[in-house]
N, C-alpha and C. Protein backbone atom coordinates (compact mmCIF):
# COMPACT_ATOMS: atom_id res chain seq x y z
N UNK A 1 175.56 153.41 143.52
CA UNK A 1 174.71 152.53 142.75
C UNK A 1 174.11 151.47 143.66
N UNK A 2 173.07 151.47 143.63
CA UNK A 2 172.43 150.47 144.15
C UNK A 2 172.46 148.88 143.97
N UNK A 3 172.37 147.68 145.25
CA UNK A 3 172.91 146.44 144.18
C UNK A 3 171.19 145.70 143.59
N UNK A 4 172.26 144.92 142.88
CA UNK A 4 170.93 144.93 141.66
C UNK A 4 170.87 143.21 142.42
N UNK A 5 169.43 142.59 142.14
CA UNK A 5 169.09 141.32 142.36
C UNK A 5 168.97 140.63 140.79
N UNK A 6 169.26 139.55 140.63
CA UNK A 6 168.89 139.03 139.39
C UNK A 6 167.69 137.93 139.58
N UNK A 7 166.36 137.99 138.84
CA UNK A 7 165.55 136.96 139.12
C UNK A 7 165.53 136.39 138.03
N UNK A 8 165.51 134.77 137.80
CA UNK A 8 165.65 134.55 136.83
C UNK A 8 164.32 134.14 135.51
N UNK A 9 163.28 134.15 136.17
CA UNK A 9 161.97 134.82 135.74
C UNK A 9 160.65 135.48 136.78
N UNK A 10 160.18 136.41 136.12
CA UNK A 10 159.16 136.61 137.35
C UNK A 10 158.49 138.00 136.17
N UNK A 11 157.08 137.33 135.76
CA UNK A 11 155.94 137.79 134.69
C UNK A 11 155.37 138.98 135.37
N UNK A 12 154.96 140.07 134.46
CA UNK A 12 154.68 140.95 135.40
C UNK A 12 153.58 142.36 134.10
N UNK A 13 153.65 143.05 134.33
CA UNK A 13 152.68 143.52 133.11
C UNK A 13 153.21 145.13 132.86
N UNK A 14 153.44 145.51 131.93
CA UNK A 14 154.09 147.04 132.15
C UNK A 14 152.69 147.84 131.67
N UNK A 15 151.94 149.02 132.33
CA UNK A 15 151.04 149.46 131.43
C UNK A 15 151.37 150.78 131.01
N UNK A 16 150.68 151.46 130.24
CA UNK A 16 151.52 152.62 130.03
C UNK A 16 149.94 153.28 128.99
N UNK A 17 149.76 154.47 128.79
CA UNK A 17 148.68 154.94 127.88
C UNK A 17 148.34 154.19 126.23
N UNK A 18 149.19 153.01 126.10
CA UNK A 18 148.81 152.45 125.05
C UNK A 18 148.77 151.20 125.31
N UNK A 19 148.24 150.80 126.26
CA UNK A 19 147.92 149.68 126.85
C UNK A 19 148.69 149.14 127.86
N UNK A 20 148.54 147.47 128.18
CA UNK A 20 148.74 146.43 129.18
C UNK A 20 149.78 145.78 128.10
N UNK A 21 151.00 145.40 128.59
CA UNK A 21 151.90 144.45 127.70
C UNK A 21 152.72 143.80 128.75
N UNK A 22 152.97 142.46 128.93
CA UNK A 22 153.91 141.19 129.51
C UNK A 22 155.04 141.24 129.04
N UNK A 23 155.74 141.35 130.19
CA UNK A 23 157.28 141.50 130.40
C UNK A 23 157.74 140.39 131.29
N UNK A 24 159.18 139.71 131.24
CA UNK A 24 159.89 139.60 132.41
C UNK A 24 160.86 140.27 133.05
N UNK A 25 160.82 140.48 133.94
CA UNK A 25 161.41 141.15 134.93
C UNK A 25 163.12 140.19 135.04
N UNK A 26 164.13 141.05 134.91
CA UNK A 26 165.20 140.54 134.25
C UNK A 26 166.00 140.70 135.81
N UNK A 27 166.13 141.86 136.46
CA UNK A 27 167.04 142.02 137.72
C UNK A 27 166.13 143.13 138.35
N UNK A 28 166.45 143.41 139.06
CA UNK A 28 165.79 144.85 140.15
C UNK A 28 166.93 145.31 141.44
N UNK A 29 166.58 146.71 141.38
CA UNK A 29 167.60 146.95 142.46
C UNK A 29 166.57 148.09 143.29
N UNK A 30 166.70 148.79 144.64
CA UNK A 30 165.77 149.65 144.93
C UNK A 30 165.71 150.88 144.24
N UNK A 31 166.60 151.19 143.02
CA UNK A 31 165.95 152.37 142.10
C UNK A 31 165.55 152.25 141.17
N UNK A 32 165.49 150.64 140.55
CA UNK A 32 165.28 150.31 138.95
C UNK A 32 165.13 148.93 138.56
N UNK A 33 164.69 148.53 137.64
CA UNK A 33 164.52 147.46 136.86
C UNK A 33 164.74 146.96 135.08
N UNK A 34 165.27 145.87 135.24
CA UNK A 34 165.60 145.75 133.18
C UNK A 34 164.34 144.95 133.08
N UNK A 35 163.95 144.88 132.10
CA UNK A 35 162.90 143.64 131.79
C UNK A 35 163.27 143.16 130.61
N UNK A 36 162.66 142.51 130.23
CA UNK A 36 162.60 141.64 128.65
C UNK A 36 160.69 141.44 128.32
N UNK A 37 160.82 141.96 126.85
CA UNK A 37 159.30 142.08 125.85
C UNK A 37 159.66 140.72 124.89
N UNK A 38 158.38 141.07 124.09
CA UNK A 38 158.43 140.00 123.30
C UNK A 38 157.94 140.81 122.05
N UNK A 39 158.46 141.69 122.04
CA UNK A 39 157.84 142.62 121.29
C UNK A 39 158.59 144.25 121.32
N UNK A 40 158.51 145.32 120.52
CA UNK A 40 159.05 146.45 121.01
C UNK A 40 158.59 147.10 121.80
N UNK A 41 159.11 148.38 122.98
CA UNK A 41 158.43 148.71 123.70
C UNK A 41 157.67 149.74 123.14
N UNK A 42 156.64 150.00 123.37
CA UNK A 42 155.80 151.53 123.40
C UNK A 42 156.38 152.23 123.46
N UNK A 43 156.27 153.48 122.60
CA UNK A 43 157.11 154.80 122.97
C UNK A 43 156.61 155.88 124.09
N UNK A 44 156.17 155.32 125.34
CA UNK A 44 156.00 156.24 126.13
C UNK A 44 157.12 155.80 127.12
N UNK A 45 156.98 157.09 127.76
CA UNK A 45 158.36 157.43 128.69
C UNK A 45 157.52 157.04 130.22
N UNK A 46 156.69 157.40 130.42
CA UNK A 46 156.20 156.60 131.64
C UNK A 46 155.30 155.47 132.06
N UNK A 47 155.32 154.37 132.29
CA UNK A 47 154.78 153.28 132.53
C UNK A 47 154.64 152.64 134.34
N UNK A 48 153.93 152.05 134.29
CA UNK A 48 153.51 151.54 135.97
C UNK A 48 154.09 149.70 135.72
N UNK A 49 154.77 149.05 136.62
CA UNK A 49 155.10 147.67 136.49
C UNK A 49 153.86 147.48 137.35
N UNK A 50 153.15 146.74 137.10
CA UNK A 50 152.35 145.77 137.90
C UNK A 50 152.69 143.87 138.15
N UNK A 51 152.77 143.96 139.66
CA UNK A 51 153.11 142.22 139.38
C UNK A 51 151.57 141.66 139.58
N UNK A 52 151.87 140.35 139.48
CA UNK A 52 150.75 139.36 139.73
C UNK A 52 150.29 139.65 141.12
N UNK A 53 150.85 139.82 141.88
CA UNK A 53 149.88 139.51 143.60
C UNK A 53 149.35 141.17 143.57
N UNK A 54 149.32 141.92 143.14
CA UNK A 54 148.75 143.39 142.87
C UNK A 54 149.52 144.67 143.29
N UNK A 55 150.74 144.43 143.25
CA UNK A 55 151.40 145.94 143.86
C UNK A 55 151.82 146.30 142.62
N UNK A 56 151.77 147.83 142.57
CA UNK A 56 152.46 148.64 141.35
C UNK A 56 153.23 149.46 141.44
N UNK A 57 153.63 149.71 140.39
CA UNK A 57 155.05 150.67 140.99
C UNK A 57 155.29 151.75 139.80
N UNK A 58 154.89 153.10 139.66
CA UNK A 58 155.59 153.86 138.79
C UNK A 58 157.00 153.41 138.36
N UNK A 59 157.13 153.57 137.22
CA UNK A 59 158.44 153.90 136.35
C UNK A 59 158.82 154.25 135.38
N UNK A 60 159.93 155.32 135.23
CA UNK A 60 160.05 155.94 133.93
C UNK A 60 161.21 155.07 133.06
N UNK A 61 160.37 155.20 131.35
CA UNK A 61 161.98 154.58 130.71
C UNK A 61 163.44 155.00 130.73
N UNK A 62 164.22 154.49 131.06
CA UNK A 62 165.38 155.09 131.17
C UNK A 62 166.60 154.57 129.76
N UNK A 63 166.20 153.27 129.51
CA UNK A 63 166.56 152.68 128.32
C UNK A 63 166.05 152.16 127.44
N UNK A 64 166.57 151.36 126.09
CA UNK A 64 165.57 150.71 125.43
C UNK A 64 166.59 150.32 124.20
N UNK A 65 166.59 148.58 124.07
CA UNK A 65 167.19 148.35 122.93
C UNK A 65 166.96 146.88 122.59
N UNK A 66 166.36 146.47 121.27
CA UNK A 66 166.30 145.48 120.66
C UNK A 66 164.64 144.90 121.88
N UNK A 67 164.61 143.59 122.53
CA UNK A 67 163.33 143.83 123.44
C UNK A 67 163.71 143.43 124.98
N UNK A 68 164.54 144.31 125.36
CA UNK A 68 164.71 144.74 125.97
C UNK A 68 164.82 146.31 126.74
N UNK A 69 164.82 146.47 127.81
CA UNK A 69 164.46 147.84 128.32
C UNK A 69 165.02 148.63 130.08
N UNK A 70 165.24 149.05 130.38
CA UNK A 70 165.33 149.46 131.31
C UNK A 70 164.61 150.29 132.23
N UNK A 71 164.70 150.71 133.81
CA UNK A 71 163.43 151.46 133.94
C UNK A 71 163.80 151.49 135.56
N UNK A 72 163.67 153.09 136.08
CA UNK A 72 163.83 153.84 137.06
C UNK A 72 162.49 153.76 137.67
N UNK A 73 162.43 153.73 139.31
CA UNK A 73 161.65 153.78 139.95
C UNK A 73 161.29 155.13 140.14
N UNK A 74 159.96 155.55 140.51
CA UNK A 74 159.90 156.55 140.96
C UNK A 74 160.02 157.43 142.54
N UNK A 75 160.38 156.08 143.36
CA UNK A 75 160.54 156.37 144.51
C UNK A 75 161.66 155.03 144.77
N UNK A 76 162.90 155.16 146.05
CA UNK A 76 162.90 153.80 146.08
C UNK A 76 161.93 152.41 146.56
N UNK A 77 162.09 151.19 145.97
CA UNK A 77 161.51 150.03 146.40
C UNK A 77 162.00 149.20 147.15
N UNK A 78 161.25 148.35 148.18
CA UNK A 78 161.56 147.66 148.77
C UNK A 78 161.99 146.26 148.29
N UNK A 79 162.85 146.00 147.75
CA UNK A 79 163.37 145.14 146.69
C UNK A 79 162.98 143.29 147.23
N UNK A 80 162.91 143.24 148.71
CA UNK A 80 162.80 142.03 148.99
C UNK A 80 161.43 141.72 149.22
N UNK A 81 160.16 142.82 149.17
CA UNK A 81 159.10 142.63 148.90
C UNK A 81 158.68 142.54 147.53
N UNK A 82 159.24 143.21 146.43
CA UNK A 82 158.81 143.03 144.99
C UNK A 82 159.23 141.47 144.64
N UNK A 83 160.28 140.79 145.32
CA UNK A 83 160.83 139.79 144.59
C UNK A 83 159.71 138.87 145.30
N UNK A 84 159.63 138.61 146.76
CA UNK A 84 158.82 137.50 147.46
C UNK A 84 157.53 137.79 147.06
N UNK A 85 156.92 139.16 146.43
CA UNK A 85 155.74 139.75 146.12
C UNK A 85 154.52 139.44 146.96
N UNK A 86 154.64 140.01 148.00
CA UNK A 86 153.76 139.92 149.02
C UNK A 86 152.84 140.47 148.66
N UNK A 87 151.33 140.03 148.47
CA UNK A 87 150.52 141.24 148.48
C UNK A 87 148.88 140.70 148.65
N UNK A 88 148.21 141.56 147.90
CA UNK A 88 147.04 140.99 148.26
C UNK A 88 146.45 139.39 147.42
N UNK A 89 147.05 139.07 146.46
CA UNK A 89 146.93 137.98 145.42
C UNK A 89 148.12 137.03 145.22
N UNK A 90 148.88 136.73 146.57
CA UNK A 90 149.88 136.13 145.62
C UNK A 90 149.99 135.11 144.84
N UNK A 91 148.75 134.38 144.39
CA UNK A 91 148.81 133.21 143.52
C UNK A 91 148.24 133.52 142.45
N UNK A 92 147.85 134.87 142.24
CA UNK A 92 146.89 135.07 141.10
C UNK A 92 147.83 135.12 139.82
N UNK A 93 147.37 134.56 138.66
CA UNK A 93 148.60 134.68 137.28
C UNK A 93 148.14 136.07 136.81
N UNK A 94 149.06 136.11 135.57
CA UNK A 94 149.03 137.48 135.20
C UNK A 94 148.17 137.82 134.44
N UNK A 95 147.15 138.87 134.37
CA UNK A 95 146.26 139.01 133.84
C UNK A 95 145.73 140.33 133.11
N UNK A 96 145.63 140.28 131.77
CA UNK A 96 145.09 141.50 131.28
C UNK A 96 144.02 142.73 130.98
N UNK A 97 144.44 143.82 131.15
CA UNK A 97 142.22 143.93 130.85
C UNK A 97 142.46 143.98 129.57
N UNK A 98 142.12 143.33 128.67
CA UNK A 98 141.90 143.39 127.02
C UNK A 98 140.60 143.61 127.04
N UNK A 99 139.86 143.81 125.99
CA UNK A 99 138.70 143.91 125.73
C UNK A 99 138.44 143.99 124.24
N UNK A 100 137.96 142.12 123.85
CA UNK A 100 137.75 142.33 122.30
C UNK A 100 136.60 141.29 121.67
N UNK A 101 136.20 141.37 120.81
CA UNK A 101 134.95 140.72 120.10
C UNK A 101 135.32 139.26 119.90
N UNK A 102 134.92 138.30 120.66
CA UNK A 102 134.84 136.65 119.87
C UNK A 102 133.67 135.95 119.54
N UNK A 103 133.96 135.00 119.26
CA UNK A 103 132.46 134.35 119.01
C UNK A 103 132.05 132.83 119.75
N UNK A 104 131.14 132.48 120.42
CA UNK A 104 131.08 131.09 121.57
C UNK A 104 130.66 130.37 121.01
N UNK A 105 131.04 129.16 120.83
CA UNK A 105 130.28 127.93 120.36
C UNK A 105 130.34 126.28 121.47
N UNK A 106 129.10 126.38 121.31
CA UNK A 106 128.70 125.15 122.31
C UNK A 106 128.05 124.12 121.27
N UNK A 107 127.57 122.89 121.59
CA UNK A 107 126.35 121.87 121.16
C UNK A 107 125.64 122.36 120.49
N UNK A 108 124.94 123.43 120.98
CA UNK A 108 123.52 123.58 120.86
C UNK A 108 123.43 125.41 120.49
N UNK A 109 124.40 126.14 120.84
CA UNK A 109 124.21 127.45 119.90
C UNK A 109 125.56 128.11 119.74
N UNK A 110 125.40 129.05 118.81
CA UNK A 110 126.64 129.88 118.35
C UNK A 110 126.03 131.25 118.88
N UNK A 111 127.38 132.00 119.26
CA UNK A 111 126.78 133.54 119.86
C UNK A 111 128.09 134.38 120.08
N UNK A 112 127.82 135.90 119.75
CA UNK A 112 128.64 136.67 120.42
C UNK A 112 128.47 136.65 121.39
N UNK A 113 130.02 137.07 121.83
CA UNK A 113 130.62 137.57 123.10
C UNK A 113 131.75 138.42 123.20
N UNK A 114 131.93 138.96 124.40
CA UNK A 114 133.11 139.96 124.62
C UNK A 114 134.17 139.15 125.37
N UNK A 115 135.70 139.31 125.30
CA UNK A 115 136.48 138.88 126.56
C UNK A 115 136.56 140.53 127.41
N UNK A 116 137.33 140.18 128.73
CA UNK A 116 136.61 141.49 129.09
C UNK A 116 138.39 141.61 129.52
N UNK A 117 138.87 140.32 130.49
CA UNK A 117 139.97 140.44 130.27
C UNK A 117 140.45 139.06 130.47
N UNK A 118 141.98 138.57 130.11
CA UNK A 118 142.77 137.81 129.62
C UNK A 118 143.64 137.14 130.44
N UNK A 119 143.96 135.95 130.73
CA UNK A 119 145.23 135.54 131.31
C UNK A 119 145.82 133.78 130.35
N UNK A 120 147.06 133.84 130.69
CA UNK A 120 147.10 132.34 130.22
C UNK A 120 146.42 131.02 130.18
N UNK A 121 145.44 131.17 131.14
CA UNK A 121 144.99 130.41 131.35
C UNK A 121 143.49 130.64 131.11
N UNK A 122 142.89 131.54 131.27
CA UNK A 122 141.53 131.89 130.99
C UNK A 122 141.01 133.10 130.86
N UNK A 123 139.66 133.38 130.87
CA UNK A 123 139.61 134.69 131.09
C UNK A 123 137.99 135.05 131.25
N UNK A 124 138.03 136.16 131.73
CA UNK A 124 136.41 136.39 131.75
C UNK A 124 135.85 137.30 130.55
N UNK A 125 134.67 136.47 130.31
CA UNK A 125 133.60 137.08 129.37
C UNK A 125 132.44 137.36 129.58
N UNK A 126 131.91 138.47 128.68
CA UNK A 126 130.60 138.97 128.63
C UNK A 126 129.77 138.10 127.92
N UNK A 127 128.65 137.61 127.98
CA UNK A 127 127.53 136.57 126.64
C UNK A 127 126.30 136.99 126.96
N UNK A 128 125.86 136.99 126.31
CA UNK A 128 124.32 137.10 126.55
C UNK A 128 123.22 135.73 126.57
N UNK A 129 123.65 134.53 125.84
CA UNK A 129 123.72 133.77 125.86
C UNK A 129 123.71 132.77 127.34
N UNK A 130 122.84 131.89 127.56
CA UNK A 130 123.15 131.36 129.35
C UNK A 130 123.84 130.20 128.73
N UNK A 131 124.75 130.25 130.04
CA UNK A 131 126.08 128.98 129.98
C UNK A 131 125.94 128.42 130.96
N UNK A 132 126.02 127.19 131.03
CA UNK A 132 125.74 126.25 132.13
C UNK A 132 127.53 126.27 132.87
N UNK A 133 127.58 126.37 134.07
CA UNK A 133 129.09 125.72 134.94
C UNK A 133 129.42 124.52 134.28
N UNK A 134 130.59 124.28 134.22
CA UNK A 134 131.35 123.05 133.65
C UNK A 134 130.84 123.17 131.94
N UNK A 135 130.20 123.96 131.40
CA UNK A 135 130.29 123.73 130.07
C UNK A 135 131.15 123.87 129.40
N UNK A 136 131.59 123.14 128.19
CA UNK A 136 132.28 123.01 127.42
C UNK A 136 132.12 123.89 126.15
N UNK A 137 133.04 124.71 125.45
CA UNK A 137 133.24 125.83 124.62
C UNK A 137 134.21 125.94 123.84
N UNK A 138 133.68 126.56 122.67
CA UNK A 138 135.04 126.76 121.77
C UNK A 138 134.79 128.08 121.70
N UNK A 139 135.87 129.21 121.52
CA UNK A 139 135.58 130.22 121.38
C UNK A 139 136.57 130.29 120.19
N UNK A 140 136.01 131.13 119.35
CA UNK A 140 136.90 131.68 118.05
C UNK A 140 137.51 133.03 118.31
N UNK A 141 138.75 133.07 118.36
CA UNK A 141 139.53 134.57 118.68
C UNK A 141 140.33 134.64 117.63
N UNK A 142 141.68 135.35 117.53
CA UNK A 142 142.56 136.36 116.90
C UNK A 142 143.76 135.54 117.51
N UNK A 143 144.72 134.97 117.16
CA UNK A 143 145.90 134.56 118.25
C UNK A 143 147.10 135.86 117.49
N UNK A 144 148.01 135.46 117.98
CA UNK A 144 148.97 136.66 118.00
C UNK A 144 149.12 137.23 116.74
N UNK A 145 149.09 136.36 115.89
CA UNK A 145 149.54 136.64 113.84
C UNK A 145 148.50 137.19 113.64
N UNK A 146 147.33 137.42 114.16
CA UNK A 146 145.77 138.05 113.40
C UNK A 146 145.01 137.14 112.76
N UNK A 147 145.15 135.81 112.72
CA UNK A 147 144.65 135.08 112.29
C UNK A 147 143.55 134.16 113.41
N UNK A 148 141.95 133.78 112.86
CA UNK A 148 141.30 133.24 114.01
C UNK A 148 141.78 131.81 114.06
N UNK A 149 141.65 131.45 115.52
CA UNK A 149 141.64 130.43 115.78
C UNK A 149 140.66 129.78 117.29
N UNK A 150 140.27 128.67 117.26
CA UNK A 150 139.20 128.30 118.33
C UNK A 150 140.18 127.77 119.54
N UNK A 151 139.91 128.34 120.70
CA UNK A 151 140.35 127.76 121.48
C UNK A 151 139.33 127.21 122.86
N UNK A 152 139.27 125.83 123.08
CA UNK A 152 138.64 125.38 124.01
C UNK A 152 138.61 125.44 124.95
N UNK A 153 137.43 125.40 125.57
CA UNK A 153 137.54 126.31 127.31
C UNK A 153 136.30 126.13 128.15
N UNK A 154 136.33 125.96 129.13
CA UNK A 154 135.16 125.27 130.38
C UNK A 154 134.78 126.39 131.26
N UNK A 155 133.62 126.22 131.34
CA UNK A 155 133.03 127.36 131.86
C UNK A 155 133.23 126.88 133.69
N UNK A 156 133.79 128.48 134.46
CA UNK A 156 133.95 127.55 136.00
C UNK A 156 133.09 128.70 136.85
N UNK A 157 133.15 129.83 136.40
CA UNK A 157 131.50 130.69 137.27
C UNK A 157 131.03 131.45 136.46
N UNK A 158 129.91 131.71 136.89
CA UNK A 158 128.91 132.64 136.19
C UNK A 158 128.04 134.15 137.25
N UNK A 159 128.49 135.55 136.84
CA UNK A 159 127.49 135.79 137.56
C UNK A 159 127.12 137.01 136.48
N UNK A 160 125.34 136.88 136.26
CA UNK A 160 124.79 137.09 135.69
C UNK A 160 125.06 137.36 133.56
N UNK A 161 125.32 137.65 133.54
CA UNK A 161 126.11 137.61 131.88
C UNK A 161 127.75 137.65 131.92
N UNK A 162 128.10 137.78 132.89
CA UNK A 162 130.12 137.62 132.94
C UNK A 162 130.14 136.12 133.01
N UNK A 163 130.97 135.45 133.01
CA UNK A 163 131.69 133.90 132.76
C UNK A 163 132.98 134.03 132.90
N UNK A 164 133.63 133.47 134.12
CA UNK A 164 134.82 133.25 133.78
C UNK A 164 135.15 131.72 133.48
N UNK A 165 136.14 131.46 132.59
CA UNK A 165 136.25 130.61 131.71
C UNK A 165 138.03 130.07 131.88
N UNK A 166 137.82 128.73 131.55
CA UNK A 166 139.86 128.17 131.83
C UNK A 166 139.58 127.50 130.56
N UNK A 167 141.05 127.82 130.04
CA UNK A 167 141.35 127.17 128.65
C UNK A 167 141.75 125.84 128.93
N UNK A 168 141.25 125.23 127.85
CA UNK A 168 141.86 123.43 128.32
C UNK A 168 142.85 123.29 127.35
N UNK A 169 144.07 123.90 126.20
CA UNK A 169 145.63 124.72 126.25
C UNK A 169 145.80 125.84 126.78
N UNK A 170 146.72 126.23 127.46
CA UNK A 170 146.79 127.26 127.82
C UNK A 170 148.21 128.02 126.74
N UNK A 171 148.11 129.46 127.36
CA UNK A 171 149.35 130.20 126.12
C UNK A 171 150.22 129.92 126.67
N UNK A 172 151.16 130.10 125.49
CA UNK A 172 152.95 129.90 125.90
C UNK A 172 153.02 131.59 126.35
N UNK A 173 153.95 132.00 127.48
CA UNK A 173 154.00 133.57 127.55
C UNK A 173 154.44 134.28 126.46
N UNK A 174 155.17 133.75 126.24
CA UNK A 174 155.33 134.80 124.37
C UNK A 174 154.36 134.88 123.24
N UNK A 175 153.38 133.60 123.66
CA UNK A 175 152.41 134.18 122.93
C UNK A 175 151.28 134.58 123.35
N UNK A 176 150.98 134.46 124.42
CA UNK A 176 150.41 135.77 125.37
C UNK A 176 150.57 136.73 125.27
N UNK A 177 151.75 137.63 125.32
CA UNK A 177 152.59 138.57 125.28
C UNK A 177 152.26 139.65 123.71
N UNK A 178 152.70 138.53 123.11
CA UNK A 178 152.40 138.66 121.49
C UNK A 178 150.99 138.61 121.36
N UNK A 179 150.11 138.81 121.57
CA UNK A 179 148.35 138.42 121.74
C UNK A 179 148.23 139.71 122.30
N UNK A 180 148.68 139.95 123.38
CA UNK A 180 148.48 141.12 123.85
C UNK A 180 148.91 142.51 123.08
N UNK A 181 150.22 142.37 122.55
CA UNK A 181 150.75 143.64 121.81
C UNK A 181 149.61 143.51 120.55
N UNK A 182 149.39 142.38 119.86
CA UNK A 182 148.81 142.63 118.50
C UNK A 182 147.10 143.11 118.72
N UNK A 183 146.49 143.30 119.52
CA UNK A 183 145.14 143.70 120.36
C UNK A 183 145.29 145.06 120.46
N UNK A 184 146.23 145.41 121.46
CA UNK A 184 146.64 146.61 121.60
C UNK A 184 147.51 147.77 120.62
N UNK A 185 148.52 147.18 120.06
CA UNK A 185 148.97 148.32 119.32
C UNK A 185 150.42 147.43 118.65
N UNK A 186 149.59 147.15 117.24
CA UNK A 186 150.16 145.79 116.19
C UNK A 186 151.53 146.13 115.84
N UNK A 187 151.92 147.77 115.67
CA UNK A 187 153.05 147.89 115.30
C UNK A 187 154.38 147.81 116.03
N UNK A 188 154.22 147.46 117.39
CA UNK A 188 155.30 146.85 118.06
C UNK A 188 155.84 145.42 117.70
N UNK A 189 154.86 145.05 117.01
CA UNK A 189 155.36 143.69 116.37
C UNK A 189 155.89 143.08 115.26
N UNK A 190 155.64 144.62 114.70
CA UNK A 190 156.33 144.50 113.40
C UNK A 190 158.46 144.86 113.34
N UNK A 191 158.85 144.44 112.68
CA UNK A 191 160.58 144.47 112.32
C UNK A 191 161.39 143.64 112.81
């Protein structure tokens, strides 16, 4: 048996054919990993861990109980690079590709838009609409329960109709997490 490391958080994204869902990464050893959901897992048997600085890693489920999970590498890992997570991003937060319908409101107009994808802190969107840098925004979304709510947010680049955008609250990870499962596939959130 391989020895296992315990980290005592470290955010990371499991994807699998029914989407992108936020996990923490509970221990790791070079054949495997437990995590913790916030939510149930997907019933697929194979999933990729992706961390924040961009390395991924096949893995198959090997367990699964209550939201929690377990999970075999597909090759061994270099365990002291997944933990220090060396890679090409290491400051980047965790981020989703979601892709869903909101609506922008500024001063001076109201307009659709797309998010294209998601992080705690911000995210980039599609508008058709021109947005000035540093503008100020409310966007109306879906938070985890299905219910809309506006969340405020400053515009920090623009290139050509994309915007990426920082929330002025940002999410708690569980409800990130929970945002993410209810987008993607609602019935993990149910029981």
């Amino acid at each position: 048996m391989a020895p296992r490391f315990t980290l005592l958080i470290r955010a990371a994204k499991l994807v699998s054919a029914q989407g992108e869902f936020v996990c923490v990464i509970r221990d790791v050893s070079e054949s495997g990993v437990s995590v913790r959901l916030f939510h149930a897992l997907p019933g697929c048997r194979a999933f990729e861990l992706h961390m924040p600085g961009g390395a991924v890693y096949p893995i198959a489920r090997v367990w699964n109980r209550d939201n929690e999970a377990g999970f075999a590498f597909a090759q061994p890992v270099d365990v002291q690079q997944l933990i220090n997570e060396s890679g090409d991003y290491p400051k980047r937060g965790l981020r989703l590709g979601l892709c869903f319908p909101v609506r922008v409101h500024t001063l001076t107009l109201s307009c659709e838009a797309v998010v294209e994808n998601l992080s705690q802190q911000g995210a980039r969107i599609e508008c058709h609409a021109r947005l000035a840098i540093d503008q100020t925004l409310r966007i109306a979304a879906p938070d985890f329960r299905g219910t809309m709510r506006e969340i405020r947010a400053k515009v920090r680049w623009r290139r050509g109709q994309h915007y990426g955008v920082v929330f002025d609250d940002t999410f708690t990870l569980g409800d990130f997490a929970r945002l993410a499962a209810r987008l993607q596939a609602p019935a993990l959130l149910e029981g």
